[in-house]
Protein backbone atom coordinates (compact mmCIF):
# COMPACT_ATOMS: atom_id res chain seq x y z
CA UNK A 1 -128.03 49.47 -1.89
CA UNK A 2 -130.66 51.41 -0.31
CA UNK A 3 -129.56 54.02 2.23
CA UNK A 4 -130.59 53.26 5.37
CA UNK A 5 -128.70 49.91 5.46
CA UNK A 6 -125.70 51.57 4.71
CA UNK A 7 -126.86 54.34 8.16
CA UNK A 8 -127.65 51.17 10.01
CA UNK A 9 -124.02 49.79 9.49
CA UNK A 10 -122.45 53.02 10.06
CA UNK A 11 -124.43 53.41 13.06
CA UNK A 12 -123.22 49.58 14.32
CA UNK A 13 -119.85 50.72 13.68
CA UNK A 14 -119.94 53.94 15.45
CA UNK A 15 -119.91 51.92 18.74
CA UNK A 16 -117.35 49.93 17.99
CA UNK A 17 -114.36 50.45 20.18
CA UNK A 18 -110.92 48.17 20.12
CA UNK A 19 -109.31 48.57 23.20
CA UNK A 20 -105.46 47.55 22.62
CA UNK A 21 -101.82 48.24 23.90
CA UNK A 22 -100.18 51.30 22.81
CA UNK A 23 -96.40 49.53 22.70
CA UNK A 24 -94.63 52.70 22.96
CA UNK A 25 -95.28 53.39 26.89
CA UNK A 26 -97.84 51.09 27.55
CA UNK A 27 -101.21 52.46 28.17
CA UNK A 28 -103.87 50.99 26.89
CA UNK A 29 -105.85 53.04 24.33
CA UNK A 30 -109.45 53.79 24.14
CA UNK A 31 -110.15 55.22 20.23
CA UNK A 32 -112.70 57.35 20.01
CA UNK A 33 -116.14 56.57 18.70
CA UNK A 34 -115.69 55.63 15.10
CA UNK A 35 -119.21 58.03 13.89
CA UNK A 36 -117.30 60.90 15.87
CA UNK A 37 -114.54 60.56 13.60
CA UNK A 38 -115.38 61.19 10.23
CA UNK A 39 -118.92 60.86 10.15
CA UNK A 40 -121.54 60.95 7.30
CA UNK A 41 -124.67 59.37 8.65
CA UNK A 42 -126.44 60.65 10.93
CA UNK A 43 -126.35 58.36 13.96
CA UNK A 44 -128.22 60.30 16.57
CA UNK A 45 -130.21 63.69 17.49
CA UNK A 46 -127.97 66.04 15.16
CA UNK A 47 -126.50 69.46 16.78
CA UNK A 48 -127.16 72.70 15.20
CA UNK A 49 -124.97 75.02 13.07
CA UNK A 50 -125.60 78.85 13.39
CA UNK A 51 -123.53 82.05 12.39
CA UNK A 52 -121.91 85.36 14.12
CA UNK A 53 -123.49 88.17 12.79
CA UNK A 54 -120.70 90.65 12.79
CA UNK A 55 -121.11 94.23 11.49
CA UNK A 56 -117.16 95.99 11.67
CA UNK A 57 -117.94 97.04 8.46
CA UNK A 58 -119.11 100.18 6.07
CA UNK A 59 -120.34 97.67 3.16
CA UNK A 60 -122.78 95.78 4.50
CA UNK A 61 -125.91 94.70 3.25
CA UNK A 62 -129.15 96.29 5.23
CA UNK A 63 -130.85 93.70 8.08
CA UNK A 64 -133.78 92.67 6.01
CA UNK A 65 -131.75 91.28 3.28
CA UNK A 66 -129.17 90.13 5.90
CA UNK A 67 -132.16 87.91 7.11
CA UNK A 68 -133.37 86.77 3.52
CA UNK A 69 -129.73 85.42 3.22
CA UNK A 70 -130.05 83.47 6.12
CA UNK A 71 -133.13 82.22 5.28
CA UNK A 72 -131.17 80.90 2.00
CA UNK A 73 -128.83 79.09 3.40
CA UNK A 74 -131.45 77.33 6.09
CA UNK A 75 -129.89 79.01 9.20
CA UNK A 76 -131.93 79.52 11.98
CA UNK A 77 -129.73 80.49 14.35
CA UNK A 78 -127.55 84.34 14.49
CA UNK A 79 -125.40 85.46 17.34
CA UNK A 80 -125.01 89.42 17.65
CA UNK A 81 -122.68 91.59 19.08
CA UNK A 82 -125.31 94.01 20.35
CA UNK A 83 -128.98 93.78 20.39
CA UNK A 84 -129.13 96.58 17.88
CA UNK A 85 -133.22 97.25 17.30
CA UNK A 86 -132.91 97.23 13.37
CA UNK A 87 -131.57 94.10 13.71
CA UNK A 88 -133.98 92.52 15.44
CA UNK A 89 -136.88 94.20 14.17
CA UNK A 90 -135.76 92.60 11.01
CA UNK A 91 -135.41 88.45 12.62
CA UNK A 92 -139.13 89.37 13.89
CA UNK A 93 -141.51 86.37 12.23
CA UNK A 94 -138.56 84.80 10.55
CA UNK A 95 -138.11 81.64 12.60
CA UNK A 96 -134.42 82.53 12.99
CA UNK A 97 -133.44 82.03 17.01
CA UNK A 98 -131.02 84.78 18.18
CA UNK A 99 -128.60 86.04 20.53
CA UNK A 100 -128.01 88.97 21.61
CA UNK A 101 -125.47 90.57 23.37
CA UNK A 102 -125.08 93.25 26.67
CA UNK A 103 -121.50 94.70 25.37
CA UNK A 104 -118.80 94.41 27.52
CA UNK A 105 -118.63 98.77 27.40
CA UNK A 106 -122.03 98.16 29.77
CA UNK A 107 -121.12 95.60 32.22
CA UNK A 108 -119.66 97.58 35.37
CA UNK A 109 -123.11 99.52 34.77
CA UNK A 110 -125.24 96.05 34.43
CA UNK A 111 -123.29 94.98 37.08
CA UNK A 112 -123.45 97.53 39.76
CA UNK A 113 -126.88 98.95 38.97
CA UNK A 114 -130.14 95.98 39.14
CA UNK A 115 -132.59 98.61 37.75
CA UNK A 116 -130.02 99.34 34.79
CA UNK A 117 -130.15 95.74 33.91
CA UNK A 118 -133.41 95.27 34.17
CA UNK A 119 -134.34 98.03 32.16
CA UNK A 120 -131.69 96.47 29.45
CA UNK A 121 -133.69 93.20 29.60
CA UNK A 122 -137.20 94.98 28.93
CA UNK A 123 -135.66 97.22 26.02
CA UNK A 124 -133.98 94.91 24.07
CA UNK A 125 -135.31 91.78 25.07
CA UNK A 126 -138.37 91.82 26.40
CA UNK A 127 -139.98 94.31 23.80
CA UNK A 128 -138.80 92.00 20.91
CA UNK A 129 -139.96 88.79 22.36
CA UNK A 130 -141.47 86.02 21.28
CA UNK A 131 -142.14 87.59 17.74
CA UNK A 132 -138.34 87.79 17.27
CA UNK A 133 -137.29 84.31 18.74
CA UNK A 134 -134.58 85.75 21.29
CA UNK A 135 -133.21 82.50 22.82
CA UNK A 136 -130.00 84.16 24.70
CA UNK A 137 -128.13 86.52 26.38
CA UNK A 138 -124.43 87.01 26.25
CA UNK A 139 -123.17 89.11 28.85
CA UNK A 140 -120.03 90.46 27.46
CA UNK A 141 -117.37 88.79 24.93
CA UNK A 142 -114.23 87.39 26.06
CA UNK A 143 -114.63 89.46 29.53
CA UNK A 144 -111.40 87.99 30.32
CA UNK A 145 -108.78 89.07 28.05
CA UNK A 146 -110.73 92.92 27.90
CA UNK A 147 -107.80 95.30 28.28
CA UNK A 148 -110.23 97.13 30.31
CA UNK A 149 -109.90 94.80 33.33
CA UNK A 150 -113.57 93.83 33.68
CA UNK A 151 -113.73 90.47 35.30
CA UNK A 152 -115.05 91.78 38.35
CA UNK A 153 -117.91 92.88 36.94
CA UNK A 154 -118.70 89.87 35.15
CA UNK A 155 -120.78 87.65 37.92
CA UNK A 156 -122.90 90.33 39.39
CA UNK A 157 -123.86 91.80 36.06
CA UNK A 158 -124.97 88.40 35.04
CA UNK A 159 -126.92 88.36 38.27
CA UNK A 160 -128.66 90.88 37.58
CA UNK A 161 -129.38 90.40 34.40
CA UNK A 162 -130.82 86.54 35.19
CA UNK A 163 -132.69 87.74 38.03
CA UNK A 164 -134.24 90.37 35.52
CA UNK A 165 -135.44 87.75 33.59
CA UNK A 166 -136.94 86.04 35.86
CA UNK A 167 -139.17 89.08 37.33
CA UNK A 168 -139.96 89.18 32.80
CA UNK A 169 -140.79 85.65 33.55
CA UNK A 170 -138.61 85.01 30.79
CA UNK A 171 -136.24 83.05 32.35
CA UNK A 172 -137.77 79.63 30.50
CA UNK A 173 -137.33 80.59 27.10
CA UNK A 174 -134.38 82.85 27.41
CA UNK A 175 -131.09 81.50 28.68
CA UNK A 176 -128.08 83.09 29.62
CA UNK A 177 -124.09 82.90 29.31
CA UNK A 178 -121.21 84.42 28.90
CA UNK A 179 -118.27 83.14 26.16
CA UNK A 180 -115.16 82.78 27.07
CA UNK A 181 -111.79 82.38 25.06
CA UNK A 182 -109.57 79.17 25.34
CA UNK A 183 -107.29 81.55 27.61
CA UNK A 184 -109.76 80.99 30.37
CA UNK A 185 -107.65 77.44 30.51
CA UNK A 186 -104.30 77.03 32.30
CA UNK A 187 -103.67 73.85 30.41
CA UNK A 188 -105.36 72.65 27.73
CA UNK A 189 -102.59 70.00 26.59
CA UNK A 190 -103.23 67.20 26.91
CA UNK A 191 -106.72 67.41 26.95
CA UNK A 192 -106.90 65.93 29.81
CA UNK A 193 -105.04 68.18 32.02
CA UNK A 194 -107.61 70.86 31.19
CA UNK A 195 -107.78 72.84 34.08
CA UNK A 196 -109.04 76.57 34.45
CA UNK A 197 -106.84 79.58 35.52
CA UNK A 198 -106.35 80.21 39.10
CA UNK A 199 -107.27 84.08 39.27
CA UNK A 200 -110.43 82.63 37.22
CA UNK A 201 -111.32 79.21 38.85
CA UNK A 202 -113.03 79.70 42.08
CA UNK A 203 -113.56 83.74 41.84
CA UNK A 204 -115.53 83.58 38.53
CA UNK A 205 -115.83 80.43 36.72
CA UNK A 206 -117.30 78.28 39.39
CA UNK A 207 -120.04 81.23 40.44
CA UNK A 208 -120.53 81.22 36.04
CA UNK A 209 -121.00 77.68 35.82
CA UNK A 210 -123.43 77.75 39.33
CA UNK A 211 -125.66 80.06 37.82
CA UNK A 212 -125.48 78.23 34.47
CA UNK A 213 -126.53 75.01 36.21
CA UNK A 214 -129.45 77.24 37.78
CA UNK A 215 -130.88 78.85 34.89
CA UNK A 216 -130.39 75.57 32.77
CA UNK A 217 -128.20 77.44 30.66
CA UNK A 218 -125.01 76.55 28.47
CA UNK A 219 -121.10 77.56 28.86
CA UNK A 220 -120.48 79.75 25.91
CA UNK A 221 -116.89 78.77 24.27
CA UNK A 222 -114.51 80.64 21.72
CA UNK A 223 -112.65 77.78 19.86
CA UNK A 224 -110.25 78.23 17.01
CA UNK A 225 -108.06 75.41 15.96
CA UNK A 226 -106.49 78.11 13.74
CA UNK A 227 -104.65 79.97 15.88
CA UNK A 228 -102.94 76.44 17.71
CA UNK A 229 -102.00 75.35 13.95
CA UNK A 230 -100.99 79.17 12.92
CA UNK A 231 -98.46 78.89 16.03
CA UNK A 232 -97.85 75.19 15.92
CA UNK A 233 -97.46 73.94 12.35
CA UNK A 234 -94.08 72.76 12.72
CA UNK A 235 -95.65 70.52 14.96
CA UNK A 236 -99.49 70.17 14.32
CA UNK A 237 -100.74 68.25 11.27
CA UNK A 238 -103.11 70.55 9.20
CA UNK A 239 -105.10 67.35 8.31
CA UNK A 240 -105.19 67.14 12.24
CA UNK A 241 -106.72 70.83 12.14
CA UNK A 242 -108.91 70.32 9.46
CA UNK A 243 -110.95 67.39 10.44
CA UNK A 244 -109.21 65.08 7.52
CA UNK A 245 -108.32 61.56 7.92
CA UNK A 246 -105.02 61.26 10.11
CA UNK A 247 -103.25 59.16 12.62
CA UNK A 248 -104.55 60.82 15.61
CA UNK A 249 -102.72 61.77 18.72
CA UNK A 250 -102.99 59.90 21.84
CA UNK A 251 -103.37 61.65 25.15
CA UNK A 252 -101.72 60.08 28.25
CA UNK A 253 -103.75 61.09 30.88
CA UNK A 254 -106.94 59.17 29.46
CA UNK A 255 -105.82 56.98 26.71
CA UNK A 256 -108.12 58.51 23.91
CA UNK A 257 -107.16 59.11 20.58
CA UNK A 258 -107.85 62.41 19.42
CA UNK A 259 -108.32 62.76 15.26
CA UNK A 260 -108.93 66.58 15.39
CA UNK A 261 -107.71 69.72 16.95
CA UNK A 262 -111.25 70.92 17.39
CA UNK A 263 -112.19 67.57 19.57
CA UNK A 264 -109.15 67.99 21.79
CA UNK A 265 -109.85 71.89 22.80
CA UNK A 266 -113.55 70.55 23.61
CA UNK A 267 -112.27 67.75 25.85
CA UNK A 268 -110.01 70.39 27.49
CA UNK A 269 -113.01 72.50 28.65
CA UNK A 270 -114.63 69.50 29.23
CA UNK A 271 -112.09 68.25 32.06
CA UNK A 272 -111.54 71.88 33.34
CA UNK A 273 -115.30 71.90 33.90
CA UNK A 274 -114.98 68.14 35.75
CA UNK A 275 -112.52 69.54 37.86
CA UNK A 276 -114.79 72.00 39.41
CA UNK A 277 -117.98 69.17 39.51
CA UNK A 278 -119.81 70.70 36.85
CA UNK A 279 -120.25 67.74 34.32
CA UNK A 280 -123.68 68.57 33.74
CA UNK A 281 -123.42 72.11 31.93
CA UNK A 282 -123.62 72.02 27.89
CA UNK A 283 -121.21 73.97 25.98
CA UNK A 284 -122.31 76.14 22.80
CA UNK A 285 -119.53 76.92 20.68
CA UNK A 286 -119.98 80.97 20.14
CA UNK A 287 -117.19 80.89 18.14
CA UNK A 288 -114.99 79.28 15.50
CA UNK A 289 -113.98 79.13 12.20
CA UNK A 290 -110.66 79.51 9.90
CA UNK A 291 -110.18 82.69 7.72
CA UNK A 292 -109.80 82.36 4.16
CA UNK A 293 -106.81 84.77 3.44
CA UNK A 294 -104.14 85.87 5.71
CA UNK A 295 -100.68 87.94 6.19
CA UNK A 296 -97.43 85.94 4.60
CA UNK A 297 -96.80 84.71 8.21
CA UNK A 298 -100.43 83.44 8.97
CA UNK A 299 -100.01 80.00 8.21
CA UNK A 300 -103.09 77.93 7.27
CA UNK A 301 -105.00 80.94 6.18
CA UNK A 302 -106.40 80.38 2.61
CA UNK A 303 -109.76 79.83 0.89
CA UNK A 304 -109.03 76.05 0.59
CA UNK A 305 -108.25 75.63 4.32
CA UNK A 306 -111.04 77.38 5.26
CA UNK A 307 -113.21 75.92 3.40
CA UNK A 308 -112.01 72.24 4.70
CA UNK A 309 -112.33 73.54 8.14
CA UNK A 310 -116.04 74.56 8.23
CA UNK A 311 -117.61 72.67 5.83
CA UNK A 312 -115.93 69.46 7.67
CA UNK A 313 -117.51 70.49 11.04
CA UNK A 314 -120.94 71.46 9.36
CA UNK A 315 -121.27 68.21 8.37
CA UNK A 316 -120.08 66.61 11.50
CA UNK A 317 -122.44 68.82 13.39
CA UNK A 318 -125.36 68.25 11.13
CA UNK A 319 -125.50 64.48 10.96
CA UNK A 320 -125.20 64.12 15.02
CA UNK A 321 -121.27 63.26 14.95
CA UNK A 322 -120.06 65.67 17.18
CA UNK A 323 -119.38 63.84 20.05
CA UNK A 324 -115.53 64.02 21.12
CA UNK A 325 -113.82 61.06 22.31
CA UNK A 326 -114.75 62.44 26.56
CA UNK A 327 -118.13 62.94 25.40
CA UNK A 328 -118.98 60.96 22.66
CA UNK A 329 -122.95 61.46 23.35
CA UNK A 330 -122.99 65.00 23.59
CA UNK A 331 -124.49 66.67 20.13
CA UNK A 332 -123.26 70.42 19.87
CA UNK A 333 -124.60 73.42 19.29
CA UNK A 334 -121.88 75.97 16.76
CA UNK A 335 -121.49 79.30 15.68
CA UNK A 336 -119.38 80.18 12.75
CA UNK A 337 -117.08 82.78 12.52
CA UNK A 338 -118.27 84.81 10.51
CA UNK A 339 -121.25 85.94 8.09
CA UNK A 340 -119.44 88.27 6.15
CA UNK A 341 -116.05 89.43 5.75
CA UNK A 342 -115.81 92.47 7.90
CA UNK A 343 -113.22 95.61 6.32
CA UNK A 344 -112.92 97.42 9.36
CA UNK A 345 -111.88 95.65 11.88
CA UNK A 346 -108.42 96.03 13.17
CA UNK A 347 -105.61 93.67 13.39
CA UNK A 348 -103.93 90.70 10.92
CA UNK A 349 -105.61 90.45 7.33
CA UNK A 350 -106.79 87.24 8.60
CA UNK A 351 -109.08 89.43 11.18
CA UNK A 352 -110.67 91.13 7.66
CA UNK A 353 -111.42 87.42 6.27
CA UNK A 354 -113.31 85.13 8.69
CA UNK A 355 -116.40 85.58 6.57
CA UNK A 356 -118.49 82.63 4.77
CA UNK A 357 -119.87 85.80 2.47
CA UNK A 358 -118.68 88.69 0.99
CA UNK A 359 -120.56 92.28 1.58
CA UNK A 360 -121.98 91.41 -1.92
CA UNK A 361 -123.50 87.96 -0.52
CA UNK A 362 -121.52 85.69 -2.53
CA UNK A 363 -119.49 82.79 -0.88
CA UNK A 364 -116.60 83.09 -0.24
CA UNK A 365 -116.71 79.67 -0.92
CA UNK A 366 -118.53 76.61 -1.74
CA UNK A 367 -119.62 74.94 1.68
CA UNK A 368 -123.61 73.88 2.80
CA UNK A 369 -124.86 75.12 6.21
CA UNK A 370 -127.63 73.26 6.05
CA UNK A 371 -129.22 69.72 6.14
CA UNK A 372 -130.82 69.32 2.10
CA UNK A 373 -133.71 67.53 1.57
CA UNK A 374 -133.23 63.38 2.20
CA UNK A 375 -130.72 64.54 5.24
CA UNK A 376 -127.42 64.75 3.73
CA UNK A 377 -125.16 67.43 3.02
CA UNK A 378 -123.67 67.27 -1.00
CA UNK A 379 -120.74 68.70 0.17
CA UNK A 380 -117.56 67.28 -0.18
CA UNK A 381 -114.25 68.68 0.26
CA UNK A 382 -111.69 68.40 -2.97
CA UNK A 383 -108.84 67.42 -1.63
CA UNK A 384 -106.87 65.60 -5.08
CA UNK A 385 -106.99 69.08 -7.24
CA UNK A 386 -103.99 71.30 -7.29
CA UNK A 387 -103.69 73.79 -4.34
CA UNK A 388 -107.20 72.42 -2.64
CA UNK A 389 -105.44 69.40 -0.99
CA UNK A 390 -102.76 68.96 1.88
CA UNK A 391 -100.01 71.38 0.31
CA UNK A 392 -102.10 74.39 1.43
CA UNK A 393 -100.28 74.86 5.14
CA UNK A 394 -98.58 78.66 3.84
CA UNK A 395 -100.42 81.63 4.65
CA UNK A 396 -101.25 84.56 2.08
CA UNK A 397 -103.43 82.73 -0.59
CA UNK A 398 -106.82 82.81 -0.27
CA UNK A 399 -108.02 83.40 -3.47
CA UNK A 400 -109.81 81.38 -6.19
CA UNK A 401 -108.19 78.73 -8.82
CA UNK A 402 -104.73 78.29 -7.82
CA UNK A 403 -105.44 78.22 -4.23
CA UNK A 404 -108.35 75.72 -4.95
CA UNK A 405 -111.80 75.71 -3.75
CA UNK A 406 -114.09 73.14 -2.12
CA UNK A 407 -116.66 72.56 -4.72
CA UNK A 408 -120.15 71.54 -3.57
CA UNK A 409 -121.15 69.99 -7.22
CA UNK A 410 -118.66 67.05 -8.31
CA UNK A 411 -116.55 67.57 -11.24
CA UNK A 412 -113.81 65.07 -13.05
CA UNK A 413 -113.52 62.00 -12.25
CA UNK A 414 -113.14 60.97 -8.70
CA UNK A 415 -112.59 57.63 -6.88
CA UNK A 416 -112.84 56.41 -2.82
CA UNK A 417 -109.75 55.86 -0.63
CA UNK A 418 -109.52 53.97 2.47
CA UNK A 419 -108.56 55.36 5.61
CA UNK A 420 -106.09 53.27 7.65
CA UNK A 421 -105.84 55.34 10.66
CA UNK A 422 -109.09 54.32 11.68
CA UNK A 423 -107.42 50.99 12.51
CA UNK A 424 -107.57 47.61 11.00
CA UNK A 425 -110.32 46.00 13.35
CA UNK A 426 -112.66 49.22 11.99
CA UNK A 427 -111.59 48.57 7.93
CA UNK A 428 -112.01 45.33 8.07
CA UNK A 429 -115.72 45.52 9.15
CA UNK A 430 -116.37 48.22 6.47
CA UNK A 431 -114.25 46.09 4.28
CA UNK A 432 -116.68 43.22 5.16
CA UNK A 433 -120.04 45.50 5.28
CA UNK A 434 -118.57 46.87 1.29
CA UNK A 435 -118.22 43.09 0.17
CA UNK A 436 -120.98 42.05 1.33
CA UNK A 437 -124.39 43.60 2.37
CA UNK A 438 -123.02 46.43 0.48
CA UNK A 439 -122.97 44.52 -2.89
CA UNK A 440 -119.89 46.30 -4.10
CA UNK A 441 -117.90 43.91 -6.76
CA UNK A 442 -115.28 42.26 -4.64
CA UNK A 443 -114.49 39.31 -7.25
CA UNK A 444 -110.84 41.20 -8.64
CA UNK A 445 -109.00 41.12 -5.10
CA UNK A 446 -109.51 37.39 -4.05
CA UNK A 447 -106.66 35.21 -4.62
CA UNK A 448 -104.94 34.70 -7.78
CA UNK A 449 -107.08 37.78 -9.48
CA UNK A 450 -105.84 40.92 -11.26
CA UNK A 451 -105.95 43.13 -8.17
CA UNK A 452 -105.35 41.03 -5.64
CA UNK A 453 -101.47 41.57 -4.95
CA UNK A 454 -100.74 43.73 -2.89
CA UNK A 455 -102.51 41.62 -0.28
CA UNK A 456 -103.08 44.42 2.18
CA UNK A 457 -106.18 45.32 4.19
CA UNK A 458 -105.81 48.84 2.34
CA UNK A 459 -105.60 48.05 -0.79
CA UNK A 460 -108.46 45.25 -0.81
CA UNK A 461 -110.86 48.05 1.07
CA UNK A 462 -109.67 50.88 -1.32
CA UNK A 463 -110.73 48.49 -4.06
CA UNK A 464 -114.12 48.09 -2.32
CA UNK A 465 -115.18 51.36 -1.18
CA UNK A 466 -114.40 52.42 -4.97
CA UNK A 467 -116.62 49.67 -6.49
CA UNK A 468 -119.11 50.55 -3.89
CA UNK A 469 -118.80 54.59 -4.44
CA UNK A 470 -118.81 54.14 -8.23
CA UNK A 471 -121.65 51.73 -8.27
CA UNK A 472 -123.78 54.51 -6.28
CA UNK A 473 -122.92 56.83 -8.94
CA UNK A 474 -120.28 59.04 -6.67
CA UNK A 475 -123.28 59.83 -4.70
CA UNK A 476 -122.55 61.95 -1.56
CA UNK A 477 -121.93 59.83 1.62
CA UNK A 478 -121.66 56.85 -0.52
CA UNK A 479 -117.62 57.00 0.30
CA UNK A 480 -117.47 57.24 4.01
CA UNK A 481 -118.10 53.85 5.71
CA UNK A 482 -118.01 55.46 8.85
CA UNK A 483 -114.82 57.18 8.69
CA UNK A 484 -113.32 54.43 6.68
CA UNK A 485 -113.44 56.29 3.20
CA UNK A 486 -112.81 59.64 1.60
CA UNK A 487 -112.93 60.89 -1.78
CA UNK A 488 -109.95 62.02 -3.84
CA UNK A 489 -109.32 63.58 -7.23
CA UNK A 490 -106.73 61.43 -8.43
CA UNK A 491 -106.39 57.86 -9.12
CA UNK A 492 -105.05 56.12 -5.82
CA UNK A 493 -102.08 54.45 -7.63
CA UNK A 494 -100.58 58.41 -8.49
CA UNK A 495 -101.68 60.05 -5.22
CA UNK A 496 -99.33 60.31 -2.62
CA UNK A 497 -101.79 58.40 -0.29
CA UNK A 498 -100.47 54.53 0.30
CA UNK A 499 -102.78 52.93 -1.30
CA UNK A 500 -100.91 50.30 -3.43
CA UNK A 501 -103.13 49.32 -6.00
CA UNK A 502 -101.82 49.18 -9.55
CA UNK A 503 -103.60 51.89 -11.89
CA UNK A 504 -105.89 49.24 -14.14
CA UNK A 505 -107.83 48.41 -10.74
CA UNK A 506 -109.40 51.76 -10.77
C-alpha cells in the first residue's frame, strides 16, 4: 500500500471525535484528537526537538566535538546554562539555533542596573550573532524556587534585558523568556483547574506573559512527568507516563480525555495562562525528560523507562502530533533533559542520569532525535522483551540487558496489537481502512473461518493490523493506524494484553 494513503487515512482519522456519555457521573466526554494520541504520521507542520546542554561535569567532551555530535544526531537546536564564549564560538557556522542563558547569580545586577544588561546583551549576544544562530534568552532558571529569594528581580531584569535588545535591534531575531517549574501552578489537577500561584499571578506572571506577548516571545516551561509518577505510582499508570496505549483519564472540569501525563501538565499551564487572558503566548518546553537510573526509592527510573519516555515524545513531536486535547493545533517546540550524563551535580542518582549520552558519546540508549530521510522515525519502543515492557515501574535499574533497552533496529519476530482504549467508533474505522483500502488479508475472521471466534472488535482488528504490518514487512509506522496499533514482542495469544485470538492466527 503506498504510504501516503495510509497518512491520508491517519490524517482523516485524527479529526475524528465521538462525543458520548460518560455513565459514571454524566458528563459528556470530548476524546482528544485521535493523531494527538499515539501518532505516527505526520498530520501537520511538525514541532521541533532540541537538547539541554548541561556541563556539571569534569568528563566532558570539548565544545567542538560537543557540536559534531549534535550535528550527528540532526539537532539543531541547544539550550545553555550560560552563554559561555567557547561554547558558542564553537555553534558559530553550524546551523545549530541556541539559547543562552543570563544565570540567575546575575539577575538582581541585570535587574537593577540597564547599562549592566545591556552590556550582557552586546558581550554574549550581540558579538556572537548571526554567525552563531542565537535565537533566545533565558533570564534565569526556575527563578522561583531559587533559595536565594530572587523573584523580585525577575521582571525588571527581563526589562532590561528586552529593551537592550531592542536598542541591538535584535529584538526580531532574538526572543526572550524565562522557564519556569510546574511549581509556578497552584493546581495543576485536573488540568483544568490550572491556575497560577497567588504570590506569583498578578506580581510576576502576568507582567512575564505581557512582555512575552510584546516581544512575540514564548513561555518557557520545566515539565517532568517523572517526578508526578516517582511520587504517584500507587496511583499513576506508568503506561499513562510514558506515552503508551492506556485508558486515559477523564477530567471533569472539561470533559477531555487525557492519554498522557505529559498532555495533562501542558493543559494545566495552558488554563493557568487562560485565566489571566493570555491564550495567545506559545509555550517551549525548556525542560523534560526521564533519567535512566535512579536511587532504590526512585521509582520509574531505569534505562527502559527512559528510553519509552523520550523516544515516545520525539516521535510525537517530530511528526506534528503534539497537540494536547486543549490545544490540539498547537505543534511544540522541546528540550530534552539532558545531553550527557552529568557526575557532578548534586542530589538523587537520578540527578547524575538524565543524559541521552554518556561523557564518552555513546547512548545511553537507542532512541532517534531526528526526522530520517522519507520522514519517519525507525524507532520503536520494545515493549514484549523481558524487563523493556510494563514491569519496569521499580527504581534502581538502569542498566543494559536485564533492564531492557529500546532498540532502534528490529530484532525477533514481532507482530501488531490493537489498541482498545482508543474506543470502538476509532478501531472500527482503522479496522475498516486495514480491510479495505489497506489491502491487509481479512478473509480468516469473517464468519464461520478459522479466526473468526472470538467475535470481538479487538480481536478482528488485531488480526488486521498484523496482516497489514506483516505484509509491509514490519516496516516502521506500518502498525499505528492512528493510535489504533502498537507493536509487541510476543505473540498476542501469550501476552498479557486482551487480545483473544488463538495462537495459529498469528
Amino acid at each position: 500500500m503506498p504510504e501516503n494513503t495510509l497518512a491520508d487515512f491517519t490524517c482523516r482519522l485524527a479529526g475524528y471525535t465521538h462525543p458520548h456519555e460518560h455513565s459514571a457521573d454524566g458528563i459528556i466526554e470530548r476524546e482528544a484528537s485521535f493523531g494527538a494520541l499515539w501518532p505516527n504520521v505526520k498530520c501537520s507542520n511538525p514541532g521541533s526537538v532540541g537538547v539541554n546542554y548541561g556541563r556539571v561535569a569534569n568528563n566532558l567532551p570539548p565544545a567542538v566535538k560537543v557540536v559534531e555530535l549534535l550535528k550527528s544526531q540532526g539537532l539543531t537546536q541547544v539550550k545553555l546554562y550560560d552563554a559561555d564564549p567557547s561554547v558558542l564560538r564553537a555553534l558559530a557556522g553550524s546551523g545549530i539555533h541556541a539559547v543562552v542563558t543570563l544565570p540567575n547569580e546575575l539577575l538582581a545586577t541585570a535587574a537593577s542596573r540597564p547599562s549592566f544588561a545591556f552590556s550582557w546583551i552586546r558581550r554574549n549576544v550581540a558579538a556572537f550573532h548571526p554567525k552563531t544562530l542565537i535565537r533566545t534568552v533565558a533570564v534565569g532558571n526556575e527563578v522561583f524556587v531559587d533559595p536565594r529569594n530572587l523573584t523580585q528581580f525577575l521582571i525588571p531584569a527581563m526589562r532590561n534585558l528586552y529593551a537592550a535588545l531592542v536598542r541591538l535591534r535584535l529584538d526580531g531575531a532574538v526572543k526572550l523568556s524565562s522557564p519556569i517549574a510546574l511549581t509556578a501552578l497552584q493546581s495543576s489537577y485536573p488540568s483544568s483547574a490550572g491556575c497560577f500561584r497567588p504570590d506569583l499571578a498578578e506580581s510576576v506572571i502576568r507582567p512575564m506573559l505581557d512582555l512575552l506577548r510584546k516581544s512575540n516571545s514564548s513561555l518557557m516551561v520545566n515539565a517532568y512527568p517523572f517526578f508526578a509518577y516517582e511520587a504517584n505510582a500507587d496511583v499513576i499508570s506508568l503506561d499513562y507516563a510514558l506515552f503508551r496505549p492506556n485508558t486515559g483519564v477523564i477530567d471533569a472540569g472539561n470533559g477531555l480525555r487525557y492519554f498522557s501525563l505529559f498532555d495533562a501538565q501542558m493543559d494545566a499551564v495552558y488554563a493557568a495562562m487562560s485565566a489571566l487572558k493570555f491564550n495567545d503566548v506559545p509555550i517551549v518546553v525548556s525542560e523534560t525528560g526521564w533519567p535512566s537510573k535512579g536511587d532504590a526509592k526512585e521509582t520509574g527510573a531505569s534505562v527502559a523507562n527512559a528510553a519509552a519516555y523520550n523516544g515516545n515524545l520525539v516521535r510525537r513531536v517530530l511528526t506534528g502530533n503534539a497537540g494536547t486535547p486543549l490545544r490540539p493545533e498547537k505543534n511544540i517546540e522541546v528540550y530534552l533533559f539532558a545531553l550527557f550524563n552529568e557526575n557532578q551535580k548534586p542530589g538523587p542518582t537520578s540527578e547524575r542520569n538524565y543524559g541521552l549520552f554518556y561523557p564518552n558519546e555513546e547512548k545511553v540508549y537507542e532512541i532517534e532525535l531526528s526526522l530520517n530521510g522519507g520522514g519517519r522515525l525507525r524507532w520503536e519502543e520494545e515493549r514484549g522483551k523481558r524487563g523493556a515492557g510494563n514491569s519496569d515501574g521499580g527504581g534502581g535499574g538502569g542498566g543494559n540487558g536485564e533492564n531492557g533497552l529500546a532498540a532502534g533496529v528490529a530484532t525477533g519476530e514481532k507482530w501488531c496489537v490493537s489498541n482498545g482504549a482508543i474506543g470502538r467508533g476509532r478501531l472500527q474505522a482503522a479496522l475498516d481502512y486495514a480491510c479495505g483500502e489497506g489491502g491487509a488479508d481479512c478473509r480468516q475472521i469473517q464468519p464461520g473461518a478459522t479466526c473468526y471466534n472470538p467475535n470481538t472488535l479487538e480481536a478482528h482488528a488485531t488480526y488486521a493490523f498484523n496482516s497489514y504490518y506483516q505484509k509491509n514487512g514490519r516496516a516502521a509506522g506500518s502498525c499505528d493506524f492512528a493510535g489504533a496499533a502498537y507493536v509487541v514482542s510476543q505473540p498476542p495469544s501469550k501476552s498479557s494484553i486482551s487480545i483473544y485470538l488463538p495462537l495459529q492466527c498469528y
